[in-house]
Protein backbone atom coordinates (compact mmCIF):
# COMPACT_ATOMS: atom_id res chain seq x y z
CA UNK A 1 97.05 81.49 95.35
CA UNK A 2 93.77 83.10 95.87
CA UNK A 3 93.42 86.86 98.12
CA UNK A 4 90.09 86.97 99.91
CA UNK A 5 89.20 90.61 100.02
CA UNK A 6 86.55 92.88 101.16
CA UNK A 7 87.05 95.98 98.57
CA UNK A 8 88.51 98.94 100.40
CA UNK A 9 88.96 96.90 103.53
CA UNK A 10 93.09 96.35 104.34
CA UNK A 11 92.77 93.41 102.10
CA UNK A 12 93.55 96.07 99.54
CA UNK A 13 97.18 96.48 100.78
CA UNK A 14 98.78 92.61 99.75
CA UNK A 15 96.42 93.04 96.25
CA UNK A 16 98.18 96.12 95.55
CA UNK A 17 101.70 93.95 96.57
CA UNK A 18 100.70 91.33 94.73
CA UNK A 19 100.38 93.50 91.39
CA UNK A 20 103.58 95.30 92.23
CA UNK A 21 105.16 92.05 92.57
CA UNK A 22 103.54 90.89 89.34
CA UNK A 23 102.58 87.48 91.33
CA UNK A 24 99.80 85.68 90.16
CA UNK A 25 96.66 85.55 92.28
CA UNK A 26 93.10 85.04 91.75
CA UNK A 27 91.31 87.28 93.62
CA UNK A 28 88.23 86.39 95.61
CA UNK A 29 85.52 88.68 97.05
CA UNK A 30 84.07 88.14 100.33
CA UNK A 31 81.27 89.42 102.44
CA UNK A 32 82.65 88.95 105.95
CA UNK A 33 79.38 90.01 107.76
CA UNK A 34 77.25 87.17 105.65
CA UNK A 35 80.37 84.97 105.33
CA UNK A 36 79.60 84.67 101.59
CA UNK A 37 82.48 84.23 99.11
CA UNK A 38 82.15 85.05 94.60
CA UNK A 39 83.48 82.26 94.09
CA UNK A 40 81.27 79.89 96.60
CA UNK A 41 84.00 78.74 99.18
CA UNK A 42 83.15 78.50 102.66
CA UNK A 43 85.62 81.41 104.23
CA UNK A 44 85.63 79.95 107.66
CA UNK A 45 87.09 77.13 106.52
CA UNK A 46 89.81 79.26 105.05
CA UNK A 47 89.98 81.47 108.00
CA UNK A 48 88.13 80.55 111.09
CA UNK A 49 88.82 84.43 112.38
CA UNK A 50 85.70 85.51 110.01
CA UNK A 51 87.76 88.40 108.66
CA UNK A 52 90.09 89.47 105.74
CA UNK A 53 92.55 89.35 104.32
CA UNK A 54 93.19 85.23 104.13
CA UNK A 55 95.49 84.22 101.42
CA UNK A 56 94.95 80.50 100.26
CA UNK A 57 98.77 79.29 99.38
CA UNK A 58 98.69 76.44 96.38
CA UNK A 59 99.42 74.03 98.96
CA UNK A 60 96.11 73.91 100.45
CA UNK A 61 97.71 76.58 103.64
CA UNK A 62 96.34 79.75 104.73
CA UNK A 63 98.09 82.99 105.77
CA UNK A 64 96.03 85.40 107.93
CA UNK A 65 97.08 88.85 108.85
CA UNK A 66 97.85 91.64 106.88
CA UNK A 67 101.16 92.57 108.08
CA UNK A 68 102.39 88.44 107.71
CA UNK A 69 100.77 87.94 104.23
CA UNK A 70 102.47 91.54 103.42
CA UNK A 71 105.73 89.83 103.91
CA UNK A 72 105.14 87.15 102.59
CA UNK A 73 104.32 88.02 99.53
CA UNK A 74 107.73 90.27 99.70
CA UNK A 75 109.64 87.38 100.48
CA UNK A 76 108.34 85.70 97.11
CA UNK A 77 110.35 88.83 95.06
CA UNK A 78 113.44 89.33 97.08
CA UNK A 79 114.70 91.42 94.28
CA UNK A 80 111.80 93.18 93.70
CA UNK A 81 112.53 96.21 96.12
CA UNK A 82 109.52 95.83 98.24
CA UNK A 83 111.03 95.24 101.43
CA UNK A 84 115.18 95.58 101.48
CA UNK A 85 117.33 92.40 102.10
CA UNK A 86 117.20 90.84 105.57
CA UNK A 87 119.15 91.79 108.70
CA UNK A 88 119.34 95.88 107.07
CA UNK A 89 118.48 98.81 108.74
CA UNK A 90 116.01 99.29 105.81
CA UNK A 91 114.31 96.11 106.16
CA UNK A 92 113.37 96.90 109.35
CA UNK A 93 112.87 100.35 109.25
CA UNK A 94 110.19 98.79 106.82
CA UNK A 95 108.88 96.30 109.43
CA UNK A 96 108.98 99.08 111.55
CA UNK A 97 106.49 101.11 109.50
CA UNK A 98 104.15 98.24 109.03
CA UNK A 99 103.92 97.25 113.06
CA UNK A 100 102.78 100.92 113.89
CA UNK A 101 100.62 101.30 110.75
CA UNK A 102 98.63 97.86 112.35
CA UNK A 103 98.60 98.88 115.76
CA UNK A 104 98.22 102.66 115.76
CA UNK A 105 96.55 103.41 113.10
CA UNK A 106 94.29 101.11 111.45
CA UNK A 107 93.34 99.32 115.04
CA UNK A 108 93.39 103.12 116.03
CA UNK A 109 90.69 104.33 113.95
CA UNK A 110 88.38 101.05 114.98
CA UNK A 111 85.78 102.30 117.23
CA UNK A 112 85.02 105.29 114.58
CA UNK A 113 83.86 102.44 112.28
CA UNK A 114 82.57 99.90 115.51
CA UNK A 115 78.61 99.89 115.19
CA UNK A 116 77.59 100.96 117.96
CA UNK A 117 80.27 103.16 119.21
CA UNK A 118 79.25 106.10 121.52
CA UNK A 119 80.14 109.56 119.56
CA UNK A 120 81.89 110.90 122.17
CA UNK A 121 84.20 107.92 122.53
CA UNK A 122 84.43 108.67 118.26
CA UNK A 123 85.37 112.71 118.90
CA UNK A 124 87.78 111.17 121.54
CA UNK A 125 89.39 108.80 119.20
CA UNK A 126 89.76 111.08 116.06
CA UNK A 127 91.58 113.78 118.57
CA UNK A 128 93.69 111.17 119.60
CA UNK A 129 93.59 109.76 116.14
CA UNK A 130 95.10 113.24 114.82
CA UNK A 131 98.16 113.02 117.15
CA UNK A 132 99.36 109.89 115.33
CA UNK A 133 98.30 111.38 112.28
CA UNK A 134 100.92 114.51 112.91
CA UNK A 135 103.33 112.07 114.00
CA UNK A 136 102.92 110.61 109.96
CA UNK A 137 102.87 113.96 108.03
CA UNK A 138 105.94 115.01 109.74
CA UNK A 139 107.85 111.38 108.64
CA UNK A 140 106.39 111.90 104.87
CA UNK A 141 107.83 115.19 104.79
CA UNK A 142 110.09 115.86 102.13
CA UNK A 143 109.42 111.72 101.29
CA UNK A 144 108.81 110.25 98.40
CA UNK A 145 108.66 106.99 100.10
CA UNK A 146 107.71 105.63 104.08
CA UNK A 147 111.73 104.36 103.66
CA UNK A 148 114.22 105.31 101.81
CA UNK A 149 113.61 106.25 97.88
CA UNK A 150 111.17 102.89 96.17
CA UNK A 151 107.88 101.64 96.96
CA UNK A 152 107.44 98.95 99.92
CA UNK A 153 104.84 96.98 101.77
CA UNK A 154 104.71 99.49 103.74
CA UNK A 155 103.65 102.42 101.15
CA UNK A 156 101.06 99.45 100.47
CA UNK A 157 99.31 99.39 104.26
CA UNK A 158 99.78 103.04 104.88
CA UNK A 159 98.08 104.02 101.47
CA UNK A 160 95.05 101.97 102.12
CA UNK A 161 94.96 103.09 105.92
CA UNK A 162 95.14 106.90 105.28
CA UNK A 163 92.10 106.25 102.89
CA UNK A 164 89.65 105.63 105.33
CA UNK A 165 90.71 109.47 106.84
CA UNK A 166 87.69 111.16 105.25
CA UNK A 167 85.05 108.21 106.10
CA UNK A 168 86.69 108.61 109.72
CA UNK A 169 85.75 112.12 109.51
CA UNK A 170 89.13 113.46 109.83
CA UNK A 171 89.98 115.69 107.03
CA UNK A 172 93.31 114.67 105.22
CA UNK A 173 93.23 118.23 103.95
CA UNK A 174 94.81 119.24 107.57
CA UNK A 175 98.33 117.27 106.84
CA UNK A 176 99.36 118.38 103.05
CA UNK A 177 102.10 115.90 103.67
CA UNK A 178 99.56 113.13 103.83
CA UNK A 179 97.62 114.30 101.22
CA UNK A 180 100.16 114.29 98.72
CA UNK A 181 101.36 111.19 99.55
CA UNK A 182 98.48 109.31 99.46
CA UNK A 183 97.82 111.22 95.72
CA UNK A 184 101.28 110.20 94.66
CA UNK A 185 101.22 106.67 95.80
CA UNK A 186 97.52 106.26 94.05
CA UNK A 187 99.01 106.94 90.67
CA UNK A 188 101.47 103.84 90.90
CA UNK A 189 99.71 101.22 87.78
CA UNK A 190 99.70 98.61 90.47
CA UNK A 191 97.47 100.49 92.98
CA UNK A 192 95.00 101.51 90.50
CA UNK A 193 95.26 97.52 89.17
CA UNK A 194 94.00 96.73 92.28
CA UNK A 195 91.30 99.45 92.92
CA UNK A 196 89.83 98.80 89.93
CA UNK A 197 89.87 94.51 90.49
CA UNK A 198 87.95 95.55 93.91
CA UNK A 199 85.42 97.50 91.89
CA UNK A 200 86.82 100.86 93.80
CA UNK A 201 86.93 104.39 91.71
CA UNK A 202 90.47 104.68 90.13
């Protein structure tokens, strides 16, 4: 399999799975704006929707999406713990987490980041950014965990989502609950694994 990633980008979610899983991978670093791959592949040819993350199956197949290749690459260690058997409460209580943290929070904080984007449709945003944010620290509470008491896919997304808080300009310092987590969940080996294959501080 190869993981094309943009370091920092939600790419970093499945490369953190795929270390937790202990799945092997060969990561490939890509330059979505230019198009340009490390290892020289043309990445429209692996995904035509010019962004990451794509992950090239041995088969020749590509998965797009990061919630999909998230599961996925769950379904390839069933007993691995990071997302609960099929048809539980848990497992989609799971799904559950990773839907919103696609939708409402990393599409959410989009115009902050959109060239271009007027600042007072940025202020606007981040206020209404906040509310889901409150919504978050008051689940973590008291959690170890998104659901229930190990690591899933969805620790993985929401991790990598509530790190691009500060460059949003929302201070994380304003939910303690988020905070912590995201401090606890950085220490796992497997997260700082994949920080450090992306070139990102550890």
């Amino acid at each position: 399999m190869k993981l094309y990633f943009s370091p920092g980008a939600c790419s970093l979610a499945p490369h953190i799975v795929l270390h937790e899983a202990g799945l092997a991978c060969q990561a490939v670093k890509t330059n979505t704006r230019e198009r340009s791959t490390s290892d020289g592949s043309d990445f429209l040819a692996v995904n035509p929707k010019g962004y990451v993350p794509a992950l090239l199956l041995d088969g020749g197949e590509a998965l797009t999406e990061c919630p999909v290749i998230l599961q996925y690459l769950a379904d390839r260690r069933p007993g691995s713990g990071l997302l609960p058997p099929a048809g539980t409460m848990a497992y989609y209580r799971v799904l559950e987490w990773v839907a919103f943290t696609a939708t409402e929070l990393h599409k959410g904080l989009g115009p902050i980041f959109r060239p271009g984007t007027p600042e007072d449709l940025k202020a606007s945003t981040r206020e209404r950014m906040a509310g889901r944010l409150d919504f978050v620290a008051g689940q973590l509470a008291g959690r170890e965990f998104a659901v229930g008491t190990a690591f899933t896919i969805a620790d993985a997304y929401l991790y990598v989502v509530l790190g691009w808080l500060k460059p949003a300009g929302l201070d994380r310092e304003r939910w303690p609950a988020l905070r912590d987590y995201h401090a606890r969940i950085g220490q796992r080996p497997a997260v700082k694994a994949a920080r450090q294959a992306e070139g990102l501080p550890v």
